[in-house]
Protein backbone atom coordinates (compact mmCIF):
# COMPACT_ATOMS: atom_id res chain seq x y z
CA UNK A 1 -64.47 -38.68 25.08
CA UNK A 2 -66.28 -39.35 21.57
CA UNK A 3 -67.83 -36.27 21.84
CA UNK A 4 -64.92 -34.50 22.36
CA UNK A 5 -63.03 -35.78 19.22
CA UNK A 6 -66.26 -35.28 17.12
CA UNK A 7 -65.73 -31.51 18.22
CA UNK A 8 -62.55 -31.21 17.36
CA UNK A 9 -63.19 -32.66 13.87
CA UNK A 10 -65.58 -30.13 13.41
CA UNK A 11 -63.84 -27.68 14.18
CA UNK A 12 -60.82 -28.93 11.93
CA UNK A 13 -63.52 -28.94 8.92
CA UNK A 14 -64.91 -25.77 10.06
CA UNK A 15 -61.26 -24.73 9.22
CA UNK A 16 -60.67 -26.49 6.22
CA UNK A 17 -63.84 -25.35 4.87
CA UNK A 18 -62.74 -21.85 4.95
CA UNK A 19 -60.46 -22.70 1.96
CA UNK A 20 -62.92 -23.86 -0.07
CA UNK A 21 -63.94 -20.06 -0.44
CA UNK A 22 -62.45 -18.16 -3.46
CA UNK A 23 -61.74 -15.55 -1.98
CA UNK A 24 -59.69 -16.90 1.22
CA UNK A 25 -58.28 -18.69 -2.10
CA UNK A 26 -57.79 -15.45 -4.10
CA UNK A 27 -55.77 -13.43 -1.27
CA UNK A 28 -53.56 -16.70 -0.51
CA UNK A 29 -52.83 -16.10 -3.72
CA UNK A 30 -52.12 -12.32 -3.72
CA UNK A 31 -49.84 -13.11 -0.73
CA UNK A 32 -47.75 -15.41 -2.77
CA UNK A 33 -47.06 -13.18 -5.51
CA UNK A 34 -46.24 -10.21 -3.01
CA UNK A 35 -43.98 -12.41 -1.71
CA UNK A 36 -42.15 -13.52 -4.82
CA UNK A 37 -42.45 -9.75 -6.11
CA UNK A 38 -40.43 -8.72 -2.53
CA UNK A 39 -38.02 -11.29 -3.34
CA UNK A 40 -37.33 -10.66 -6.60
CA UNK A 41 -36.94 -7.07 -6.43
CA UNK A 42 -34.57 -7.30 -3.01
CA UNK A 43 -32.53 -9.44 -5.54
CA UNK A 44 -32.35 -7.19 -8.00
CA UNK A 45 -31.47 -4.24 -5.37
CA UNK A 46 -29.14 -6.55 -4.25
CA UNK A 47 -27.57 -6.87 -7.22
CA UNK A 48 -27.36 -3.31 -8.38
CA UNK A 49 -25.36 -2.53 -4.90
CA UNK A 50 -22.65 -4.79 -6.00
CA UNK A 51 -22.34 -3.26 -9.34
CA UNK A 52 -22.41 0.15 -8.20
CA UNK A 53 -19.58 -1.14 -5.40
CA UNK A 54 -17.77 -2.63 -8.53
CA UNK A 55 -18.15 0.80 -10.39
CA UNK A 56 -17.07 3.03 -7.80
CA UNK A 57 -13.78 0.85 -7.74
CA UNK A 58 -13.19 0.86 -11.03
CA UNK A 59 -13.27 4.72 -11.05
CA UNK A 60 -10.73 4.54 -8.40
CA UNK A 61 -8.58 2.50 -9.76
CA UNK A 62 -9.04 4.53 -13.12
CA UNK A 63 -8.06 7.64 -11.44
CA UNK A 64 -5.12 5.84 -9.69
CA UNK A 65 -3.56 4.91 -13.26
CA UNK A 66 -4.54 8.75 -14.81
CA UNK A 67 -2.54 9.87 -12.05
CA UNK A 68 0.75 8.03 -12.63
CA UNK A 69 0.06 8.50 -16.16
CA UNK A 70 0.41 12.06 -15.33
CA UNK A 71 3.26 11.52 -13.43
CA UNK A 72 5.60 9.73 -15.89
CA UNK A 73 4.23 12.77 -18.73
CA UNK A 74 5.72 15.44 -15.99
CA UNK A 75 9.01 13.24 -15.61
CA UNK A 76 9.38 12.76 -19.17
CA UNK A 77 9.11 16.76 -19.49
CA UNK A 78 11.32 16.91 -16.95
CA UNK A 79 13.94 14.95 -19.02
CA UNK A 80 13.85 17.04 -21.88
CA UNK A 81 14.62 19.60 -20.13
CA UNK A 82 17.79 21.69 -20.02
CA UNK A 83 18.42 21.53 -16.21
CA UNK A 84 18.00 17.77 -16.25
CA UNK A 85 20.54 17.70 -19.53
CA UNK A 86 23.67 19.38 -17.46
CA UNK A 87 22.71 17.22 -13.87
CA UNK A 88 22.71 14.01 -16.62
CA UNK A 89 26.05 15.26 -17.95
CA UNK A 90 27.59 16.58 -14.68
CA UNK A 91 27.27 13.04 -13.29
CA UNK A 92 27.60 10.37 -15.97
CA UNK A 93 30.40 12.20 -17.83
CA UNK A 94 32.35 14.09 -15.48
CA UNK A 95 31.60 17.04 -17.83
CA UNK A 96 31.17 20.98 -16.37
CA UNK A 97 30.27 24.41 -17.48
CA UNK A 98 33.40 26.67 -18.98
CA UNK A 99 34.08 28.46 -16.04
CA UNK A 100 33.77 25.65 -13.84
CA UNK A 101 36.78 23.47 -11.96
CA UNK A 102 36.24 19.26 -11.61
CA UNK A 103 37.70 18.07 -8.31
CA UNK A 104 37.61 13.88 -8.62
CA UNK A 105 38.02 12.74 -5.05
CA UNK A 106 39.21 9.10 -4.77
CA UNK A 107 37.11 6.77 -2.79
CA UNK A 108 39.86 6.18 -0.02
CA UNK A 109 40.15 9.69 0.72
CA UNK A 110 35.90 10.04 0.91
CA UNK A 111 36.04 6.58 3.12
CA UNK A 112 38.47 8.37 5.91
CA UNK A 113 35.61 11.14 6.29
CA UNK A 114 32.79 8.94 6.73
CA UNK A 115 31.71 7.69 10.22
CA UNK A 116 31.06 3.86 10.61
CA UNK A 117 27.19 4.10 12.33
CA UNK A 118 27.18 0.32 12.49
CA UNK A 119 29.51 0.67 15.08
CA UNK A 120 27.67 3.69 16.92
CA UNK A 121 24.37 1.21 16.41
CA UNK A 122 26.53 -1.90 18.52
CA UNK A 123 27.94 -0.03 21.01
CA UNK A 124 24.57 1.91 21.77
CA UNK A 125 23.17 -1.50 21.70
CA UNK A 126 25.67 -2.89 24.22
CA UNK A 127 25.01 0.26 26.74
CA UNK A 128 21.32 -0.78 26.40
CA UNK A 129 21.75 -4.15 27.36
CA UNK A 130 23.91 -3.41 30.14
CA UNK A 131 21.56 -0.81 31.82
CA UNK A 132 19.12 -3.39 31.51
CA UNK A 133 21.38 -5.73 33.15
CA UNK A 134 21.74 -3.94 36.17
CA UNK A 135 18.17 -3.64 36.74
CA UNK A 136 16.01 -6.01 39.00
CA UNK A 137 14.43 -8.94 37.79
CA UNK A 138 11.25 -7.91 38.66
CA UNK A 139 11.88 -4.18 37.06
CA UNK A 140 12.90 -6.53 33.92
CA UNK A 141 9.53 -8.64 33.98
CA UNK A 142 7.54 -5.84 34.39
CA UNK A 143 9.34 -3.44 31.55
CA UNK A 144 8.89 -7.11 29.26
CA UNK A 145 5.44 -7.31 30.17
CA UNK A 146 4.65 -3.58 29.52
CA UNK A 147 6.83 -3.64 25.95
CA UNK A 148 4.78 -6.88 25.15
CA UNK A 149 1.26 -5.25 26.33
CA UNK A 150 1.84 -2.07 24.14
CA UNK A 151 3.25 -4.07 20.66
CA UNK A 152 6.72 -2.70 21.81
CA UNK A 153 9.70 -4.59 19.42
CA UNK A 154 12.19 -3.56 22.34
């Protein structure tokens, strides 16, 4: 058993021995400042992603704001133009062209031509509901199910 753990020490300085050696010493060494040369430059490639990322949006957004800056530039052309002058006169003045007759319709007459739809909408609703009525439960749990199962707002 002595002999045993007299091996094993000598083996363990056998070991330890090897790092006495400058050049075992020397490429620890090298290994440790490949390794904090990796690091450093993954950081720095790290970093230059994000900024590019941060670029590319900025162009985006930059090209965003040229285009409604473009847009307001064509609508203020259009204003000043002489089409948009007689529409802006035509409806805030009541005002026409020479040969031209005004008809002013009163809103009571206009309101007898219209058609209620909120009405069409509750009645349409109601023949819904009552087709639905008339239909099995299990046809109903299944058509819930299905309407549920296919993001359905029925």
């Amino acid at each position: 058993m002595l002999g045993k753990i007299k091996q094993i020490k000598n083996r363990s300085s056998d070991w330890l021995d090897g790092f006495r050696d400058t050049r075992i010493i020397g490429l620890i060494l090298f290994l440790i400042i490949i390794l904090m040369v990796s690091w450093s430059s993954t950081n720095v490639i790290g970093t230059n992603y994000r900024l590019q990322q941060q670029i590319k949006r900025m162009d985006q957004e930059n090209r965003v704001q040229q285009l409604a800056n473009d847009n307001i530039n064509l609508q203020n052309q259009y204003y000043e133009t002489p089409q948009y002058l007689d529409i802006a006169a035509r409806e805030h003045f009541g005002l026409a062209k020479d040969n031209e007759k005004v008809l002013a319709v009163s809103d009571s007459v206009a309101a007898r031509f219209t058609q209620d739809m909120s009405a069409q909408n509750t009645t349409q609703d109601q023949t819904l509901q009552e087709a639905k009525s008339k239909q099995p439960a299990y046809q109903r749990n299944f058509q819930a199910w299905m309407n549920f199962l296919l993001h359905r707002d029925n």
